[in-house]
Protein backbone atom coordinates (compact mmCIF):
# COMPACT_ATOMS: atom_id res chain seq x y z
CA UNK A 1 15.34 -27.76 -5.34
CA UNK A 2 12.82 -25.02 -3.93
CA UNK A 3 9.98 -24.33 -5.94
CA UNK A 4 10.27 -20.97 -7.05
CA UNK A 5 7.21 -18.05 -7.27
CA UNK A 6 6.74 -14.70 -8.32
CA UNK A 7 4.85 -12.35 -6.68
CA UNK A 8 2.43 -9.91 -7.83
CA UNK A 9 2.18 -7.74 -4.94
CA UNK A 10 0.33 -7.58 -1.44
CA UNK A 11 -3.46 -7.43 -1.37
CA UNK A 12 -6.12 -6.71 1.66
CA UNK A 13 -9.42 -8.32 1.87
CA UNK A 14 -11.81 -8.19 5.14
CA UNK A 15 -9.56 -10.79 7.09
CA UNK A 16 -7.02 -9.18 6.63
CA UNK A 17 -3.20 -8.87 3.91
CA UNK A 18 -1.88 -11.55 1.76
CA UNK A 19 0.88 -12.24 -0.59
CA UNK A 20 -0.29 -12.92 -4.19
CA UNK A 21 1.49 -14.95 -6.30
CA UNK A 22 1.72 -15.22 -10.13
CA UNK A 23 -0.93 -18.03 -11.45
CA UNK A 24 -3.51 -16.53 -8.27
CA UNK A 25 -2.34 -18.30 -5.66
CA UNK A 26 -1.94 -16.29 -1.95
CA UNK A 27 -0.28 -16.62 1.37
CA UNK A 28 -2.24 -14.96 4.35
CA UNK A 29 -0.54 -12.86 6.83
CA UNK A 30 -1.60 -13.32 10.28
CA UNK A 31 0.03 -11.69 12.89
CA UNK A 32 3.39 -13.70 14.18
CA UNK A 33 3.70 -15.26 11.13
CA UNK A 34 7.50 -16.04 10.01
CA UNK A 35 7.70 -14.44 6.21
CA UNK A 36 11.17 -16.45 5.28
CA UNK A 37 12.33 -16.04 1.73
CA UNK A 38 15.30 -16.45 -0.59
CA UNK A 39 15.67 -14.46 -4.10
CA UNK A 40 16.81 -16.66 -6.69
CA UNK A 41 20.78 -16.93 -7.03
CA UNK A 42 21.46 -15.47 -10.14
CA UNK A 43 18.23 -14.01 -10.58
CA UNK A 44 17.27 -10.78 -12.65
CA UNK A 45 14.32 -8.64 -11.96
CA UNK A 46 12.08 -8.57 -14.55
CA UNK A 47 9.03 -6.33 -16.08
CA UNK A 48 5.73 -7.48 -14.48
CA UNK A 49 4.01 -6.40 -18.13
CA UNK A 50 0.87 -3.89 -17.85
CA UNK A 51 -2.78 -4.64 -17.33
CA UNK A 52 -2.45 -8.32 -17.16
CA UNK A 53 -0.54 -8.98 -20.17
CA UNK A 54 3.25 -10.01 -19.83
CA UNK A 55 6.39 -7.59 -20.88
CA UNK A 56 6.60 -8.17 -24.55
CA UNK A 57 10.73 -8.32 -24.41
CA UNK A 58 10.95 -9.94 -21.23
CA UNK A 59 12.86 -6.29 -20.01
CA UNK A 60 14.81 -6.27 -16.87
CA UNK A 61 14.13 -3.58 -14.05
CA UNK A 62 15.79 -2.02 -11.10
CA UNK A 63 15.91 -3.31 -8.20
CA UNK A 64 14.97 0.15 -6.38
CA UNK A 65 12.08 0.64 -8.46
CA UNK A 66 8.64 0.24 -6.63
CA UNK A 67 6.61 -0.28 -10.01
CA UNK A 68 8.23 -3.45 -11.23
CA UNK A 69 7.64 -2.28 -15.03
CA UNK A 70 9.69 -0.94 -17.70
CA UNK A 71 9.15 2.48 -19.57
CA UNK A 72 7.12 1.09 -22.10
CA UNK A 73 4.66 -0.90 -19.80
CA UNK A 74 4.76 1.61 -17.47
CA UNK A 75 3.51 3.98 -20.05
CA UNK A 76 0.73 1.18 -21.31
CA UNK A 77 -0.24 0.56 -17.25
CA UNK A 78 -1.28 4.04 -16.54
CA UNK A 79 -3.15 5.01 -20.39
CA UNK A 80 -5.66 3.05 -18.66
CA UNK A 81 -5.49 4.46 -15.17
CA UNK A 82 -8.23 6.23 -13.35
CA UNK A 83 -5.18 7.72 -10.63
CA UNK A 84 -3.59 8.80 -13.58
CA UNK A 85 -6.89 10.70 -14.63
CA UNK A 86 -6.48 9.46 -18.12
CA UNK A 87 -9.95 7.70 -17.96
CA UNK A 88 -13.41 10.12 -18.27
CA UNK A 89 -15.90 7.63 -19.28
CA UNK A 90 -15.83 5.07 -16.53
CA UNK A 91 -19.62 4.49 -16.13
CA UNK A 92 -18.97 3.16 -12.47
CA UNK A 93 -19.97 5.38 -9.55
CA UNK A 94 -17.11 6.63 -7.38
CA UNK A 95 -16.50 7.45 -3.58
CA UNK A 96 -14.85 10.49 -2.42
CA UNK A 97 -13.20 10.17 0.75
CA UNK A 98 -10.86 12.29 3.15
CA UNK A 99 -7.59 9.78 4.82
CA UNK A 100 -5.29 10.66 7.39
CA UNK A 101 -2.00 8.74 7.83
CA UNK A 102 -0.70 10.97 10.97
CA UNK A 103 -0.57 14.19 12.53
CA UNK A 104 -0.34 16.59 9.67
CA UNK A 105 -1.10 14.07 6.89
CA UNK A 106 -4.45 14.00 5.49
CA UNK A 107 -5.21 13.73 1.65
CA UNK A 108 -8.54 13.71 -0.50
CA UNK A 109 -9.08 10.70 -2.87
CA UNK A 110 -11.67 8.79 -5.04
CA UNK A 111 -11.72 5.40 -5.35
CA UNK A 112 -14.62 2.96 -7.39
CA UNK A 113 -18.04 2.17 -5.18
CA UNK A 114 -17.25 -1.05 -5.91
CA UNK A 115 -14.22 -1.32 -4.58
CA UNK A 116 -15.37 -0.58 -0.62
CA UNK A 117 -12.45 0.43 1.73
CA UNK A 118 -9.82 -1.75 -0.18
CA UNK A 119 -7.74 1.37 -1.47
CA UNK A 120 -7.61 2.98 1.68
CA UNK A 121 -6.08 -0.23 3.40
CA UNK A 122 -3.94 -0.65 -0.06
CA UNK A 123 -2.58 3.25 0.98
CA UNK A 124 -1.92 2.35 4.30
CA UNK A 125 -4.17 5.21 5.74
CA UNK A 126 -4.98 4.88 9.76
CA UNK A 127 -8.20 6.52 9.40
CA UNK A 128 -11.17 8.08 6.94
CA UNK A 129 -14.37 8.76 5.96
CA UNK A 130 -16.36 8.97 2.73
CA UNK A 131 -17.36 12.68 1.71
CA UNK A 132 -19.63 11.59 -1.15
CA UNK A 133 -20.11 9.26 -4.05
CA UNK A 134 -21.46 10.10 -7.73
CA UNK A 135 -20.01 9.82 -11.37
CA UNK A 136 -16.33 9.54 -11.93
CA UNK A 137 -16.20 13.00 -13.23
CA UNK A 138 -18.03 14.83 -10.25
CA UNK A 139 -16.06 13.00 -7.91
CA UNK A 140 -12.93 14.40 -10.06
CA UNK A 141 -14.31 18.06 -9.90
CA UNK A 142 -14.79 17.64 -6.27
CA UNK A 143 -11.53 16.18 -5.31
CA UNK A 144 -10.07 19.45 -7.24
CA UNK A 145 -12.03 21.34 -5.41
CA UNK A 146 -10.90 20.57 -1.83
CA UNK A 147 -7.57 20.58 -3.21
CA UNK A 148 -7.47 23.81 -4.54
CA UNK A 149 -9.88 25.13 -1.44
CA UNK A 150 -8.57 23.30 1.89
CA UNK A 151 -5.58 22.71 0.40
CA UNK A 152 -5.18 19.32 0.88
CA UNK A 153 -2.67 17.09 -1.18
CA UNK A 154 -4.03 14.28 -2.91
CA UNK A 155 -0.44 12.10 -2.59
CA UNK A 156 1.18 11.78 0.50
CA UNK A 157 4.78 9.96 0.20
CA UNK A 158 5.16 6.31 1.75
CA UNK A 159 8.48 7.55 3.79
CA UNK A 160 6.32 10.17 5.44
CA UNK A 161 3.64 7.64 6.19
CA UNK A 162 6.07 4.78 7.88
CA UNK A 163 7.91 7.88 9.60
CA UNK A 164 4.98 8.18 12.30
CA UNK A 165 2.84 4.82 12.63
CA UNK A 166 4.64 3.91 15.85
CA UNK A 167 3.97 7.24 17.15
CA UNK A 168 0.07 7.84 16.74
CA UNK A 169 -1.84 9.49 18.82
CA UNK A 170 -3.81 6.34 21.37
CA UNK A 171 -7.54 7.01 20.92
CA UNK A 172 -9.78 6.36 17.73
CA UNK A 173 -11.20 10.21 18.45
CA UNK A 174 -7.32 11.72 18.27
CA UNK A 175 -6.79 10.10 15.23
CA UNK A 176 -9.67 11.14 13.89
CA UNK A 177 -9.73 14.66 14.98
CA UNK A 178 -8.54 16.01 12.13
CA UNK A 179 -10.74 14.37 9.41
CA UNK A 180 -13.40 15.31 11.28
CA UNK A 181 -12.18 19.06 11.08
CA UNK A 182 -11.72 18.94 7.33
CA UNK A 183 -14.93 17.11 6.70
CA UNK A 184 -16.79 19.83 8.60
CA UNK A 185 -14.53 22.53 5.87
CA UNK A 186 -15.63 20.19 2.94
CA UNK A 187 -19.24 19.92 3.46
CA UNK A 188 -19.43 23.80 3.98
CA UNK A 189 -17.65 24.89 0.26
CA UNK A 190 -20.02 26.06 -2.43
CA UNK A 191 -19.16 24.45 -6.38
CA UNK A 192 -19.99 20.89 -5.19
CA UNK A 193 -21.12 19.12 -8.14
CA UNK A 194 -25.14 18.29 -7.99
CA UNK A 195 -24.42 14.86 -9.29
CA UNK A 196 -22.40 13.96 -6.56
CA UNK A 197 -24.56 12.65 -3.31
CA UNK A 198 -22.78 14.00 0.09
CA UNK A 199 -22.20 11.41 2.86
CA UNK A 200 -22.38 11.26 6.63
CA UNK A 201 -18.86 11.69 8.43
CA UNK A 202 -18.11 8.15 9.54
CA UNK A 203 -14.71 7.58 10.72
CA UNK A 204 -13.47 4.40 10.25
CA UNK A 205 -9.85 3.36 11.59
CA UNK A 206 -7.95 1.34 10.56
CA UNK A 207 -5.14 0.73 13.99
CA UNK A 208 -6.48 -2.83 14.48
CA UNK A 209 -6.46 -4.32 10.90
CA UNK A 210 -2.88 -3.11 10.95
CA UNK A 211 -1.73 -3.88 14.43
CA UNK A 212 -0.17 -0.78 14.66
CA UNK A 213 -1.29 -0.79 18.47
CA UNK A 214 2.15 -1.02 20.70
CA UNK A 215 4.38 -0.83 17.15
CA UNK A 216 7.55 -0.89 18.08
CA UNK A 217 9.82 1.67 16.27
CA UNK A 218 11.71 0.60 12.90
CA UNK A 219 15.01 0.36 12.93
CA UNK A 220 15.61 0.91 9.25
CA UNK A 221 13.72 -0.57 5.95
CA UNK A 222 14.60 -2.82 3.06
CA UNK A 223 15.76 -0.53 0.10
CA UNK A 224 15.98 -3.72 -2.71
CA UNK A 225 16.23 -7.39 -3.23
CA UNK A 226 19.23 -8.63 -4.57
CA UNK A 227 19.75 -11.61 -5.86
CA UNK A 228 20.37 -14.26 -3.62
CA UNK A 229 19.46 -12.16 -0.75
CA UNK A 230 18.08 -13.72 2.40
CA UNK A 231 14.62 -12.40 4.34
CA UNK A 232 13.42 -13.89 7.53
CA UNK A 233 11.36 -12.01 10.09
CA UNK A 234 7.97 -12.10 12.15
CA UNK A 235 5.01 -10.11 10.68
CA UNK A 236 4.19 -7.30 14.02
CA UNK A 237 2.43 -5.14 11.63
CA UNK A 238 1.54 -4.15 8.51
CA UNK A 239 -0.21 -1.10 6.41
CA UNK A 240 -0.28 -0.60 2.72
CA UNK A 241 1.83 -2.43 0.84
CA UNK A 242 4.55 -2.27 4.02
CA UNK A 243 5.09 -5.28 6.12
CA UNK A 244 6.95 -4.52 9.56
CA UNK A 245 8.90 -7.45 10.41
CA UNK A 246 10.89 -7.98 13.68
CA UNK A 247 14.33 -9.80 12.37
CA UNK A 248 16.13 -11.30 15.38
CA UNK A 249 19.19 -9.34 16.27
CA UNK A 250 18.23 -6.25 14.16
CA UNK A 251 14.39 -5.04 15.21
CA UNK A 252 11.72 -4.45 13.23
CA UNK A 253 12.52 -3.42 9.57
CA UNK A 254 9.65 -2.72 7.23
CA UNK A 255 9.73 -4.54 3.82
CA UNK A 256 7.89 -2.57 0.59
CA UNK A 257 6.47 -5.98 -0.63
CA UNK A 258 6.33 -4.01 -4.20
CA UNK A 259 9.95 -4.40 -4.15
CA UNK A 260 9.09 -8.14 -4.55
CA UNK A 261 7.55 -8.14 -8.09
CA UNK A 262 9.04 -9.16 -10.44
CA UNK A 263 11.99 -11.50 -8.57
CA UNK A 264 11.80 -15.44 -8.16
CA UNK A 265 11.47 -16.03 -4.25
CA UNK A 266 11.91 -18.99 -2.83
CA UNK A 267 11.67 -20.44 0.81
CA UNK A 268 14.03 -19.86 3.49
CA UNK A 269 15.20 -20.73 7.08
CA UNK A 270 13.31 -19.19 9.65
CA UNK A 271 16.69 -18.57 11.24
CA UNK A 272 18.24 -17.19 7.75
CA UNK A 273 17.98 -13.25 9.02
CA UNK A 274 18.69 -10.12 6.61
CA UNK A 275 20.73 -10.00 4.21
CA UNK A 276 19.10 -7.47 2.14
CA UNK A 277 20.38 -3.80 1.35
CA UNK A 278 18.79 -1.63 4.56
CA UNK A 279 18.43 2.24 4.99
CA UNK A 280 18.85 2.40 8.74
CA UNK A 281 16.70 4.74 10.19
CA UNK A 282 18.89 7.70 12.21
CA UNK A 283 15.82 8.11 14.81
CA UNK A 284 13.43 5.55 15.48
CA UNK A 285 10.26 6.05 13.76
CA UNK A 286 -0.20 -30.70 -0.37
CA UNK A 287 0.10 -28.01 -3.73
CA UNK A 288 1.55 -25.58 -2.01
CA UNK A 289 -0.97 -22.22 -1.98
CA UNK A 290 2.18 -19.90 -1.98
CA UNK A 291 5.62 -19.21 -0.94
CA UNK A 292 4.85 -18.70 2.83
């Protein structure tokens, strides 16, 4: 029988996305890689618990969901969440930073020094640049500020993001046209906090470590794993926590690997296709270390 894992979600690092698994252990995406899997016949999807801790009462979740985590975790997950702004007394020094994920698409954001360009390739954005970095609070204040000022969103939805990446505009200077502009709108407002140190506009895109060069159009995307549901497809691309396979007879659909948490995957033939629930699209936008 096929050893069986649990993910816990897709993660980037310098060389570029991998597939974590419950207990640590990660599978590394190169490009042309076959991601094959099987969910567990049978199988439920359950609660992947909050803030490292498991689900107290083992709950169930749907299969639609992309948090993997019941109401209660949920709730637990984000009372100690700096998106969810419930968190004033971080100590850490934070970046402010303007993305854009195509034409039309630009948000503000903050994200922990420490954590470097990691949420930006975690949001799938295609370019950005810092704007400044100081205490959690000033970078609040000025994120609220360019919202409220140049309004600019500070959420942009996944659907609108996948929509364009095989349409982007060819040169690193196109894409980061925009930014640029908004940067230039930023640095100009009065009401920045003094506490927060402004910083150079520095583009920095993000087409390669995605491969979104030559994308091909999707064809639809995965909208839930089902129990014993079959994926099989090479990895052309990926952004965020999307992966755009191209499944033989079908195209490229893009899998939400958060969909994956909280199921039991195990291998499958690289010849075993899609079986998986898809929303086509109507236009064309030794110990083993893991599963893959």
């Amino acid at each position: 029988m096929a050893q069986a894992w649990k993910c816990a979600g897709l993660r980037w690092a310098a060389d570029g996305p991998a597939l974590v698994w419950d207990g640590g252990r990660s599978s590394v995406l190169p490009w042309g890689k076959r991601v094959a899997f099987r969910v567990a016949e049978g199988g439920v999807r359950g609660c992947v618990g909050a803030r490292g801790n498991p689900c107290p009462v083992r709950a169930g979740v749907p299969g639609r969901g992309t948090g993997a985590r019941c109401e209660e975790c949920a709730r637990l997950d984000r009372a100690h969440s700096v998106a969810a702004d419930t968190i004033a007394d971080d100590p850490r020094p934070y970046h402010v930073y303007l993305a854009w994920f195509g034409p039309g698409m630009v948000k503000v954001g903050i994200t922990a020094l420490e954590r470097g360009s990691a949420r930006l390739l975690e949001q799938g954005a295609v370019c950005f640049s810092w704007l400044g970095v100081g205490p959690l609070m000033a970078a609040r204040r000025t994120e609220e500020l360019l919202r409220a000022a140049l309004r600019v969103p500070d959420r942009i939805p996944y659907a609108e993001k996948r929509a364009v990446r095989s349409a982007l505009p060819r040169t690193e200077a196109e894409r980061a046209a925009e930014v640029e502009e908004l940067y230039g709108r930023a640095v100009a407002l009065d009401g920045w906090p003094e506490s927060l140190a402004r910083e150079p506009y520095q583009p920095v895109d993000h087409t390669r470590a995605f491969g979104l060069d030559g994308l091909p159009a999707a064809v639809g995307q995965v909208v839930e794993l089902v129990a014993g549901g079959v994926v099989s497809g090479e990895l052309v691309a990926a952004a965020g926590p999307d992966l755009h396979l191209a499944v033989a007879g079908r195209g490229v659909v893009v899998l939400d690997t958060r969909l994956m948490a909280g199921w039991e995957l195990s291998p499958a033939p690289a010849d075993g296709g899609l079986t998986l629930p898809v929303r086509e699209f109507r236009e064309e936008p030794g110990m083993q270390d893991g599963l893959f």
